[in-house]
Protein backbone atom coordinates (compact mmCIF):
# COMPACT_ATOMS: atom_id res chain seq x y z
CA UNK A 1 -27.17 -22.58 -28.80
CA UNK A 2 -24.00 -20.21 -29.24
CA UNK A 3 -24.22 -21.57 -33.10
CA UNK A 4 -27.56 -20.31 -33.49
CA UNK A 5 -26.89 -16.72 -31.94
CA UNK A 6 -23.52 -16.26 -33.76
CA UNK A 7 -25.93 -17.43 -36.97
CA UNK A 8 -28.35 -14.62 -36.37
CA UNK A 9 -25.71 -11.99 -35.01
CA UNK A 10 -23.93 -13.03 -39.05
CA UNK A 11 -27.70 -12.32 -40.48
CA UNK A 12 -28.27 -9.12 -38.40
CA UNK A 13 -24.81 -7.98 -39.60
CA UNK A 14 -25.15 -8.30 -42.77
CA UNK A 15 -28.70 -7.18 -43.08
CA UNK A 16 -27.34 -4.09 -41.58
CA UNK A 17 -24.55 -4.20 -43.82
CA UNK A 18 -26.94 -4.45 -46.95
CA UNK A 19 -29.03 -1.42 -46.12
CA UNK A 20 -25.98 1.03 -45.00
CA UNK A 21 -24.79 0.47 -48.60
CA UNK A 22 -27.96 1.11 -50.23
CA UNK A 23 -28.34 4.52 -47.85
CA UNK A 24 -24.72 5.27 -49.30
CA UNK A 25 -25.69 4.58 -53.10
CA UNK A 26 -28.50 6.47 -52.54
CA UNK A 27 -26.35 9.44 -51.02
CA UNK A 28 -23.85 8.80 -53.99
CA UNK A 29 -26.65 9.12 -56.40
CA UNK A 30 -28.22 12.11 -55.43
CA UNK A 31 -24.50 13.70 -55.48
CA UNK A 32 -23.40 13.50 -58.45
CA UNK A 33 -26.36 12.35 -60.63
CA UNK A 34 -28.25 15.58 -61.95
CA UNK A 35 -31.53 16.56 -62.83
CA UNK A 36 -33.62 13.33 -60.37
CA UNK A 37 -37.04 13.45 -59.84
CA UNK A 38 -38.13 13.16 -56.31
CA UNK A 39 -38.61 9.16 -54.73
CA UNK A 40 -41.70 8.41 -53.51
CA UNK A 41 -41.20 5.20 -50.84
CA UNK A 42 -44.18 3.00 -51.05
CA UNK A 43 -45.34 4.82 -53.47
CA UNK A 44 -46.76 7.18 -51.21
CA UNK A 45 -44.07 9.36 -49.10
CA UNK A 46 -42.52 11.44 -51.55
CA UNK A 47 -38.49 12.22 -50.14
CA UNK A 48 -36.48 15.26 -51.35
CA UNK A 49 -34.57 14.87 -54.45
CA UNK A 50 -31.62 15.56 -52.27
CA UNK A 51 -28.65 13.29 -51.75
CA UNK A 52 -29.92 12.69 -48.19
CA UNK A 53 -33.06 11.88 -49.59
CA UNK A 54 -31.90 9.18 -51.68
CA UNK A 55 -30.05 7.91 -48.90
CA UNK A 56 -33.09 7.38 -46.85
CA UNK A 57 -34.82 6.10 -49.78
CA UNK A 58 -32.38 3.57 -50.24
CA UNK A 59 -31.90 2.76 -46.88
CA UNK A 60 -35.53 2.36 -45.98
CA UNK A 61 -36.57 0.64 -49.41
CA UNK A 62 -34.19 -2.44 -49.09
CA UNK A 63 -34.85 -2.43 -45.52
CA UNK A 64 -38.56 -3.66 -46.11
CA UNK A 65 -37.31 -5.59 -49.36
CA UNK A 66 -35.14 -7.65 -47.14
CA UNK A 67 -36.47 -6.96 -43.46
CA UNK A 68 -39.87 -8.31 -43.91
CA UNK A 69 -38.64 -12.08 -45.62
CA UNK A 70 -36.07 -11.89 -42.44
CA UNK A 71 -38.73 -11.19 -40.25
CA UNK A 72 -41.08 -14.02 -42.22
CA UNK A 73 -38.27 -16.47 -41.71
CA UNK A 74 -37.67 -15.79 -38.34
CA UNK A 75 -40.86 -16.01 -37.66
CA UNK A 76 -40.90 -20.11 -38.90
CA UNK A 77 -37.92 -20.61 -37.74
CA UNK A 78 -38.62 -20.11 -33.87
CA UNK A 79 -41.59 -22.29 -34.70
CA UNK A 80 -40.81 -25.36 -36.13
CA UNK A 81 -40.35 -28.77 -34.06
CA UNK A 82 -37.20 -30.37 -35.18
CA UNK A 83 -38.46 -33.57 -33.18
CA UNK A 84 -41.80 -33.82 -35.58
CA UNK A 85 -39.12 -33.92 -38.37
């Protein structure tokens, strides 16, 4: 068992990882990039074009890009009989 939690802790870390430095690309961009049009996440929620609303744009979009195949694999991964194998 300690293999499998210090495999998911590695995951969790760098999901984490992944979608601090897209909140921080997004910050970056709205700094010094001029003249953006407003994000709209999910097509839907429109953010400021403000370098804190890039930030949250990027943070939130690559957290469902990458959060919901985590979640997905998970999901199968709790579930699957390694004996049936």
């Amino acid at each position: 068992m300690p293999s499998n939690l210090g495999g998911r802790r590695f995951v969790l870390g760098l999901y984490a990882a992944l979608v601090t430095v897209a909140g921080v690309a997004g910050f970056l961009t709205g700094t010094f990039v001029s003249d953006l049009s407003a994000p709209r996440f999910l097509f839907l929620i429109p953010f400021p074009p403000t370098p804190l609303g890039f930030a949250a744009y990027g943070a939130l979009t690559l957290a469902l890009v990458l959060g919901l195949p985590l979640v997905l694999v998970i999901f199968v991964s709790e579930r699957i009989d390694d004996e049936a194998v």
